[in-house]
C-alpha atoms as a PDB file:
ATOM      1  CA  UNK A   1      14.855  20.579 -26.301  1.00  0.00           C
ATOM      2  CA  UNK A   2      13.663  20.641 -22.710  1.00  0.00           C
ATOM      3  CA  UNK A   3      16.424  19.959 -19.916  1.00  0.00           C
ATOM      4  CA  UNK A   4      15.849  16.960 -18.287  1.00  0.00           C
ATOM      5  CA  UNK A   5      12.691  16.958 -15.554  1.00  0.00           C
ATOM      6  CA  UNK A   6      13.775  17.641 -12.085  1.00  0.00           C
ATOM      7  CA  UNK A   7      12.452  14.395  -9.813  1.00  0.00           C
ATOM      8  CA  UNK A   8      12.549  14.573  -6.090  1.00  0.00           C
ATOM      9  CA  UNK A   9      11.512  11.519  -4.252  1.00  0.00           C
ATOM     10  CA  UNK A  10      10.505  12.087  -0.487  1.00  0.00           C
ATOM     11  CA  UNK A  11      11.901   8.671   1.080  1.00  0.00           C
ATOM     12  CA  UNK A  12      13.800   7.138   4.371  1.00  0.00           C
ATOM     13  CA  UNK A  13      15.177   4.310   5.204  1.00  0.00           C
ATOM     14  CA  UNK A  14      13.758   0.868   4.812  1.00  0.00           C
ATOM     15  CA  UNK A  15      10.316   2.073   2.922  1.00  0.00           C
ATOM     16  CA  UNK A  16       9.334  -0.482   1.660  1.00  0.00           C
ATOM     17  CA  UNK A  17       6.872   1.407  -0.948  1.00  0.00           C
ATOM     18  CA  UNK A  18       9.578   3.809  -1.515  1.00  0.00           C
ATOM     19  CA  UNK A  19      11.758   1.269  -2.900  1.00  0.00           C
ATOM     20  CA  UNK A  20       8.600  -0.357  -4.928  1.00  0.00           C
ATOM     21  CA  UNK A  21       8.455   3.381  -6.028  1.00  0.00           C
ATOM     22  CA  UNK A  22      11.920   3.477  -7.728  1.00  0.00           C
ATOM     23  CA  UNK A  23      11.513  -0.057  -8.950  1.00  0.00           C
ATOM     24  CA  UNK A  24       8.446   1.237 -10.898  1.00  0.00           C
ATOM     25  CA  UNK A  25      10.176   4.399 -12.294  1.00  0.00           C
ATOM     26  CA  UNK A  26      13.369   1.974 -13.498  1.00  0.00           C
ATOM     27  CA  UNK A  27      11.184  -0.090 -15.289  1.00  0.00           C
ATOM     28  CA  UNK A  28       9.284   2.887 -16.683  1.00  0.00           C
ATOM     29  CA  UNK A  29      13.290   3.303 -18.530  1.00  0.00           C
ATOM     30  CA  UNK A  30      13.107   6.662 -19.556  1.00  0.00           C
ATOM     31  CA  UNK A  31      16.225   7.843 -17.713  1.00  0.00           C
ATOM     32  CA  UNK A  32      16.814  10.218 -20.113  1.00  0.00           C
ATOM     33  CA  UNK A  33      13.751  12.424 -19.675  1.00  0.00           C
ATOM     34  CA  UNK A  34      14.319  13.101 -15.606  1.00  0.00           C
ATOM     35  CA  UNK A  35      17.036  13.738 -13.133  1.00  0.00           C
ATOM     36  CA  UNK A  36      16.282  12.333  -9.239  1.00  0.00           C
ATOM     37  CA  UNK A  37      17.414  13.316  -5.551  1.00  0.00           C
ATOM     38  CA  UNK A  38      16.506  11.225  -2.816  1.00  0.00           C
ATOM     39  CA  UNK A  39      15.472  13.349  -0.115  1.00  0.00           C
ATOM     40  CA  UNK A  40      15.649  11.464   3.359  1.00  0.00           C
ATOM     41  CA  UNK A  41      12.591  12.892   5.774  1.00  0.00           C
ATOM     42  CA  UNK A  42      14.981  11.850   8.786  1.00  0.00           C
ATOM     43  CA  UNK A  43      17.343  14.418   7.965  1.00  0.00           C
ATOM     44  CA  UNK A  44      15.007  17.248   8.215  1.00  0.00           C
ATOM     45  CA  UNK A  45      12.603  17.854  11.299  1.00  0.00           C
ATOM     46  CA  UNK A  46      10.219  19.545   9.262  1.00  0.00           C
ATOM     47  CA  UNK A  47       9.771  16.870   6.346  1.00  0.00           C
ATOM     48  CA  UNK A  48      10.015  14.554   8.940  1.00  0.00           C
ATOM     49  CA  UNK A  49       6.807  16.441  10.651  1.00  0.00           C
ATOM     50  CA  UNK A  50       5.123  16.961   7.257  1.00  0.00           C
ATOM     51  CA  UNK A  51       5.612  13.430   5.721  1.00  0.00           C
ATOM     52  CA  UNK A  52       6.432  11.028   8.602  1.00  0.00           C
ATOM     53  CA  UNK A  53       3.599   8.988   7.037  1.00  0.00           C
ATOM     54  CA  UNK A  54       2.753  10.102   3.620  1.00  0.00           C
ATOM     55  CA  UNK A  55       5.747   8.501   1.729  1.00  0.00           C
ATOM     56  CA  UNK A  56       7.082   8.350  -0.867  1.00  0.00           C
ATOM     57  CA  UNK A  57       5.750  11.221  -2.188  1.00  0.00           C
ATOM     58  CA  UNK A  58       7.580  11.998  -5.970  1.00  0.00           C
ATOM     59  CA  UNK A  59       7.674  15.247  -7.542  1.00  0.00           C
ATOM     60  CA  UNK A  60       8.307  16.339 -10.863  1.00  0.00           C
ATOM     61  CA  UNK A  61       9.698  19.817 -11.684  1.00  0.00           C
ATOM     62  CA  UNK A  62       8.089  21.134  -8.175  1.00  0.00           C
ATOM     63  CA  UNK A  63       4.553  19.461  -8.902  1.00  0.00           C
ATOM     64  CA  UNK A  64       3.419  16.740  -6.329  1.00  0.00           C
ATOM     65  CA  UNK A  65       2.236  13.583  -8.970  1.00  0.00           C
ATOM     66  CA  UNK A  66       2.395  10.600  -7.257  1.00  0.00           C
ATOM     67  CA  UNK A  67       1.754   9.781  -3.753  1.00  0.00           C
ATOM     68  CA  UNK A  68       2.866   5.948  -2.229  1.00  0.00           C
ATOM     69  CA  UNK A  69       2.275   4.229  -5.498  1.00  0.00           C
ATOM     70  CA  UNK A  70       2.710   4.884  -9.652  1.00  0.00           C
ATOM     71  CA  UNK A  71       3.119   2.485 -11.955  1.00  0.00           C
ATOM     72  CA  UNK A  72       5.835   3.049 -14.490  1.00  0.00           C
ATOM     73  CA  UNK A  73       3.681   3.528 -17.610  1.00  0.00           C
ATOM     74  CA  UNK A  74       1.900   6.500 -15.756  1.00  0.00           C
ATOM     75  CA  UNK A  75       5.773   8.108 -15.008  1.00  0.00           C
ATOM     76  CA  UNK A  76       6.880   7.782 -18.874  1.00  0.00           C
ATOM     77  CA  UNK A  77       3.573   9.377 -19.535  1.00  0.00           C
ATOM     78  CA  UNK A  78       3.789  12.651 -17.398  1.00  0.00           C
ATOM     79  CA  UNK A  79       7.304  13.317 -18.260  1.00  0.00           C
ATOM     80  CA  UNK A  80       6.786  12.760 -22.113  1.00  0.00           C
ATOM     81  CA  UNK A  81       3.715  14.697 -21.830  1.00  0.00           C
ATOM     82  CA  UNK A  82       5.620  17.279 -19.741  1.00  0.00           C
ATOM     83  CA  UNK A  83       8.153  17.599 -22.254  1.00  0.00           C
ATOM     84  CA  UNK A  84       5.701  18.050 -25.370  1.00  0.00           C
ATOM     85  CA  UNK A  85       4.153  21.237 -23.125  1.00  0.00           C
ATOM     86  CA  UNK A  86       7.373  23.204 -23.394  1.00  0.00           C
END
């Protein structure tokens, strides 16, 4: 079986889509199939430069799949479907 899919969330502080983001991926519940790290843009100049208004941004196991919205069916879906590929 496939280890868990690595998640990383581009988000800062009050983001209001980020936290719509998350909301979307609980209710998706599938916390089994994926592992996430909040990454905070302020911390780092250069995601800061890069993303300062392109957030959230969520990637799964280094891929970029969804970009200020997803809906949680569409999550479930690309990490079942990414787990089948292996």
């Amino acid at each position: 079986m496939k280890a868990k899919s690595r998640v990383i969330l581009y988000t800062k502080p009050g983001c209001r889509l980020c936290e719509e983001m998350k909301q979307e991926m609980l209710n998706a519940q599938c916390p089994d199939l994926y592992s996430l790290e909040e990454v905070n843009i302020e911390s780092d100049p250069d995601l800061l430069a890069r993303y300062r208004f392109e957030i959230p941004i969520l990637l799964i196991d280094g891929v970029e799949v969804f970009r200020y919205r997803l809906r949680g069916e569409e999550f479930s879906a690309y990490l079942k479907k990414s787990k089948r590929s292996c």
